[in-house]
Protein backbone atom coordinates (compact mmCIF):
# COMPACT_ATOMS: atom_id res chain seq x y z
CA UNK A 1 -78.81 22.19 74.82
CA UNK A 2 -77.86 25.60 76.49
CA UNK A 3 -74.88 28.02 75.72
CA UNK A 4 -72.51 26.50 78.10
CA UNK A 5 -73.78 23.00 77.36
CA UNK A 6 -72.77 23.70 73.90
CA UNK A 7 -69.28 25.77 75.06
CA UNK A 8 -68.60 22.87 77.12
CA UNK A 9 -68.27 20.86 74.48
CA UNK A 10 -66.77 22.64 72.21
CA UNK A 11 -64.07 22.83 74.74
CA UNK A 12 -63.82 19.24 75.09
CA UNK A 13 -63.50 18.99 71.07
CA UNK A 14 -60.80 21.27 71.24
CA UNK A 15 -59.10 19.61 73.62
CA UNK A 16 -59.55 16.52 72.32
CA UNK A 17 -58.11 18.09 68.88
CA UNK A 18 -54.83 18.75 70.94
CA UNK A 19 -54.29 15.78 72.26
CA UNK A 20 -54.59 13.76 69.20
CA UNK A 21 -52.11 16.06 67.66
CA UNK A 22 -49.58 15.57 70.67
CA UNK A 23 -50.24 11.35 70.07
CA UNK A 24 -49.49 12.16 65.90
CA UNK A 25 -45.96 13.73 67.27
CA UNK A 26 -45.57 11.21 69.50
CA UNK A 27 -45.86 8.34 67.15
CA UNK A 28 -49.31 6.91 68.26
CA UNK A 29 -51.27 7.09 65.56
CA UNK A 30 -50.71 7.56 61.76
CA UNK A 31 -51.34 10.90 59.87
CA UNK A 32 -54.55 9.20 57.67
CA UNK A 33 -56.09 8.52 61.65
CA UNK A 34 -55.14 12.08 62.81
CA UNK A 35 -56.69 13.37 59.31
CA UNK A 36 -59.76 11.12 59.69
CA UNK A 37 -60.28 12.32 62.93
CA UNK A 38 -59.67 15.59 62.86
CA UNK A 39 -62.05 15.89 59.98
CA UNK A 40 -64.21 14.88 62.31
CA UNK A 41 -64.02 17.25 65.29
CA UNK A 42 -64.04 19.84 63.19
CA UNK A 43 -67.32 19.40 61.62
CA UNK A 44 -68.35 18.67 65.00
CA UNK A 45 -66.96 21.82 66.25
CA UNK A 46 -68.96 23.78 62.86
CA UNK A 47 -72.31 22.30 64.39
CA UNK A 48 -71.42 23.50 67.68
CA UNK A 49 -70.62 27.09 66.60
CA UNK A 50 -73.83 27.48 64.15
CA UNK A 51 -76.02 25.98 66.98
CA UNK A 52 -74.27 28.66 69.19
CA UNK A 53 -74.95 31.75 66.41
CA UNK A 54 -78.72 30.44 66.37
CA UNK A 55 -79.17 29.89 69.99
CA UNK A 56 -77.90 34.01 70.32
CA UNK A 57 -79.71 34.69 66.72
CA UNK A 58 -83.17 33.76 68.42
CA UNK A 59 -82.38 35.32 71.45
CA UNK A 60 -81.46 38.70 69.86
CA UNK A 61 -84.60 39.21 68.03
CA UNK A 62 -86.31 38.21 71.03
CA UNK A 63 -87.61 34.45 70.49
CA UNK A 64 -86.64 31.19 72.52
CA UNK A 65 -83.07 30.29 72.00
CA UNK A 66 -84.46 26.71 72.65
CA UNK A 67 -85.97 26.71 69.60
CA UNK A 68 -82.53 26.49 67.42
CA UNK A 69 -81.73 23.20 66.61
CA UNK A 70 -78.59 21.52 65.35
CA UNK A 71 -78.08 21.24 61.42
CA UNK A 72 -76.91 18.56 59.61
CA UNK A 73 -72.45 18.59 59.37
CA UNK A 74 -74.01 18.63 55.06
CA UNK A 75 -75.78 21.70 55.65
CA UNK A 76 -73.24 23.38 57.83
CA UNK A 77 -70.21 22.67 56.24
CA UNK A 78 -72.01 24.01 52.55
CA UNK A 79 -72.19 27.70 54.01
CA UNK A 80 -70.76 30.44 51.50
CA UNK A 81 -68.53 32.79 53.51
């Protein structure tokens, strides 16, 4: 996947993020679905972003970018900040 495949959707799990807050306020689904959910995308969104940092990670030290590969929403979501 390349930078804007990955930006691209990232984008669409943002927006998708929006609009299932904008059905929570408008009575469409219940809070535990918006939680589920949004639990979800964002864990999605985490494997977007690291796949992102190694896809520029490889290319700053000069090695295929093609070479990063997503990590498991376990491994990703266990990072120390």
């Amino acid at each position: 996947m390349k930078d804007n495949e990955i930006l691209g959707q990232i984008n669409e799990l943002i927006d998708e993020e929006h609009a299932l807050r904008q059905r929570l306020a408008a009575g469409e689904v219940t809070t535990e679905e918006e939680h589920a959910r949004i639990k979800s995308l964002e864990e999605d969104l985490d494997r977007c972003w690291d796949l992102l940092r190694q896809r520029r990670a490889h290319r700053n030290v000069g090695e295929d970018p093609d070479n990063a590969a997503p990590r498991p929403v376990s491994e990703v979501e266990n990072y120390l900040q």
